[in-house]
C-alpha atoms as a PDB file:
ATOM      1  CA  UNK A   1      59.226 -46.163 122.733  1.00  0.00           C
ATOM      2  CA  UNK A   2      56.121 -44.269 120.948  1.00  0.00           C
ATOM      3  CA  UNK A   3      54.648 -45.424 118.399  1.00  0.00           C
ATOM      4  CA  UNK A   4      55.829 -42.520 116.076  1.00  0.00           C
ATOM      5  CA  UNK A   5      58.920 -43.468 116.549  1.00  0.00           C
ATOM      6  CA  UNK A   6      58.909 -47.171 115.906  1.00  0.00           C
ATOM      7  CA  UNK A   7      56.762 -46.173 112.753  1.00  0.00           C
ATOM      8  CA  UNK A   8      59.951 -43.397 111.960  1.00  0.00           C
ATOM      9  CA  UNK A   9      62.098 -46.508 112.367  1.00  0.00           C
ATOM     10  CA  UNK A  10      60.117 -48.596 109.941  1.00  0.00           C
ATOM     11  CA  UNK A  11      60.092 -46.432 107.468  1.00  0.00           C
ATOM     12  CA  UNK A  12      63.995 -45.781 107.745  1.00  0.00           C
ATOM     13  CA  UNK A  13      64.249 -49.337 107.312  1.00  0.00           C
ATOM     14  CA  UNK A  14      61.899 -49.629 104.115  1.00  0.00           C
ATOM     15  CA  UNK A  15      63.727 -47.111 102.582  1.00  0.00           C
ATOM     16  CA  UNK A  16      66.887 -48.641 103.456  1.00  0.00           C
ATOM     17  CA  UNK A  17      65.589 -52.040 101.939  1.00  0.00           C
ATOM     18  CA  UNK A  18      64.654 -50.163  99.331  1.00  0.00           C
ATOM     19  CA  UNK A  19      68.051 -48.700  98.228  1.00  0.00           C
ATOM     20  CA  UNK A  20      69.407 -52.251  98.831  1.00  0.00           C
ATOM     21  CA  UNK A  21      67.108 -53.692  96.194  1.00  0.00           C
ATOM     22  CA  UNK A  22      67.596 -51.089  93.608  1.00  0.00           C
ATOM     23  CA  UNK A  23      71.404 -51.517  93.922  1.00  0.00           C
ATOM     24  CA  UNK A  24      71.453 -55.403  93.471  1.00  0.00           C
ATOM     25  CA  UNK A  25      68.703 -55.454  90.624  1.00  0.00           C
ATOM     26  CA  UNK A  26      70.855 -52.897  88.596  1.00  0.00           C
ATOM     27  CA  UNK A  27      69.995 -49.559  87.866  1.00  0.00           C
ATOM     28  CA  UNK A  28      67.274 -50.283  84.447  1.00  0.00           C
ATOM     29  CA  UNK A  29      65.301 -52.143  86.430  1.00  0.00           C
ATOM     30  CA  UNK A  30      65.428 -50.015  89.870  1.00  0.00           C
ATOM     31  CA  UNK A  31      62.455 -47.892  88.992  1.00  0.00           C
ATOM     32  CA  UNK A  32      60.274 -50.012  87.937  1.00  0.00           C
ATOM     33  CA  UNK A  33      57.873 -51.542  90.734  1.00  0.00           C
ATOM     34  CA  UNK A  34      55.805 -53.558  88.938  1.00  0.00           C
ATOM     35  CA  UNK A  35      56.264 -56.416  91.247  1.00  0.00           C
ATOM     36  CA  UNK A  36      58.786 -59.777  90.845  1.00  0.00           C
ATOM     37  CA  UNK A  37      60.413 -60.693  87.436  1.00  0.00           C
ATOM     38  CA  UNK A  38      59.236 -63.191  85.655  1.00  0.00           C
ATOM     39  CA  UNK A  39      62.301 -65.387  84.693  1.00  0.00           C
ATOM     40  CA  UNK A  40      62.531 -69.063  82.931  1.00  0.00           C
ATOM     41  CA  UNK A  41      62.879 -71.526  85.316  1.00  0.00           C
ATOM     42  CA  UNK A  42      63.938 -75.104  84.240  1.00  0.00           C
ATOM     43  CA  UNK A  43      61.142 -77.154  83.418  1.00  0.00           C
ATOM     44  CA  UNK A  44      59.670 -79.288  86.246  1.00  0.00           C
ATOM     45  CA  UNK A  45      61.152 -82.990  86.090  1.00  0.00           C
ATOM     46  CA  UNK A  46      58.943 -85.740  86.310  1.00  0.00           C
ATOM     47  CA  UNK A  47      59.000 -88.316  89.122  1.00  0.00           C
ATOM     48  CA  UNK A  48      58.839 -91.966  88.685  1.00  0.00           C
ATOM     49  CA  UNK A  49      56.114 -93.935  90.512  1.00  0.00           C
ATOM     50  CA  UNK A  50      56.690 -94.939  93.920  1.00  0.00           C
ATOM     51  CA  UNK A  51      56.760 -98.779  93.536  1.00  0.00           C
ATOM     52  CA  UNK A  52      55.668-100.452  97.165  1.00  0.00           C
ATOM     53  CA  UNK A  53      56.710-103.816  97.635  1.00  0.00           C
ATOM     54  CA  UNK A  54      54.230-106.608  98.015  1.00  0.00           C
ATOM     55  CA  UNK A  55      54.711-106.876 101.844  1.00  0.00           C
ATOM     56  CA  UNK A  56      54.507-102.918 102.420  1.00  0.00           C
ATOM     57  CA  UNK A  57      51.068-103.162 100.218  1.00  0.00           C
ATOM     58  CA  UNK A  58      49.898-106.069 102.468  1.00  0.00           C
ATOM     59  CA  UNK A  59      50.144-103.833 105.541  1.00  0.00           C
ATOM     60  CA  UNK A  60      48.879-100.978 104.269  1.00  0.00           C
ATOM     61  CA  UNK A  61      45.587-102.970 103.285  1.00  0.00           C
ATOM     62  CA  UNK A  62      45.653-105.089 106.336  1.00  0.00           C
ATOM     63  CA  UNK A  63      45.818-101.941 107.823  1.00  0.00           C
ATOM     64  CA  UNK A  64      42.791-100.674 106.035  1.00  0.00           C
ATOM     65  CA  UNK A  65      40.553-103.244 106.464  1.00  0.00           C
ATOM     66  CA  UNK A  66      41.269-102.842 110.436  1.00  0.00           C
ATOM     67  CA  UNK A  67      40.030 -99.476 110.189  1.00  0.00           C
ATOM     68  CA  UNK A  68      37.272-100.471 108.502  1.00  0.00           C
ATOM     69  CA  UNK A  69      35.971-103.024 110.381  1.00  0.00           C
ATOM     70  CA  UNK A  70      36.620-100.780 113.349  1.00  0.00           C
ATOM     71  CA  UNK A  71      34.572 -98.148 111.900  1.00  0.00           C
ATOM     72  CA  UNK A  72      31.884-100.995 111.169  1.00  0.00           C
ATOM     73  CA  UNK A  73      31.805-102.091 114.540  1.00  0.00           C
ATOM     74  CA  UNK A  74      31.365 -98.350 115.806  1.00  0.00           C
ATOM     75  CA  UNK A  75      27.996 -97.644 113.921  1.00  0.00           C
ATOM     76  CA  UNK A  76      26.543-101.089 114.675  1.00  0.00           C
ATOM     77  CA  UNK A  77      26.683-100.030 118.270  1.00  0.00           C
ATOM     78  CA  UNK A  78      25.322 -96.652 117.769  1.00  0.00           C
ATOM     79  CA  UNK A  79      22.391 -98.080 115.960  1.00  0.00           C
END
């Protein structure tokens, strides 16, 4: 294949895409290309906290502290 006619294939296929998008957006809004509409979406609901229970927060700082001291360790021995 040569590249003219991969590019003659491209454009066959934009314009393709293009009739495509015209038809399912409806004819008033086909020629205009001003990008994506803007619609309303639903507003954005809010999530409640993640509660963690007492045990998960133990590891998690048990956890912590192991990394620290680990870190601690490191940079007494490089000094």
């Amino acid at each position: 294949m040569t590249i003219d006619s991969i590019l003659s294939q491209i454009d066959a296929e934009i314009a393709r895409l293009t009739e495509v998008r015209k038809i399912l957006a409806g004819s008033s809004t086909a020629t205009s290309t001003s990008g994506p509409r803007k619609t309303k979406s639903a507003p954005a609901k809010k999530r409640s906290p993640r509660v963690l229970s007492p045990e998960a927060r133990k590891r998690i700082a048990d956890a912590q502290r192991k990394r620290w001291a680990a870190q601690k360790s490191k940079s007494k021995k490089e000094a």
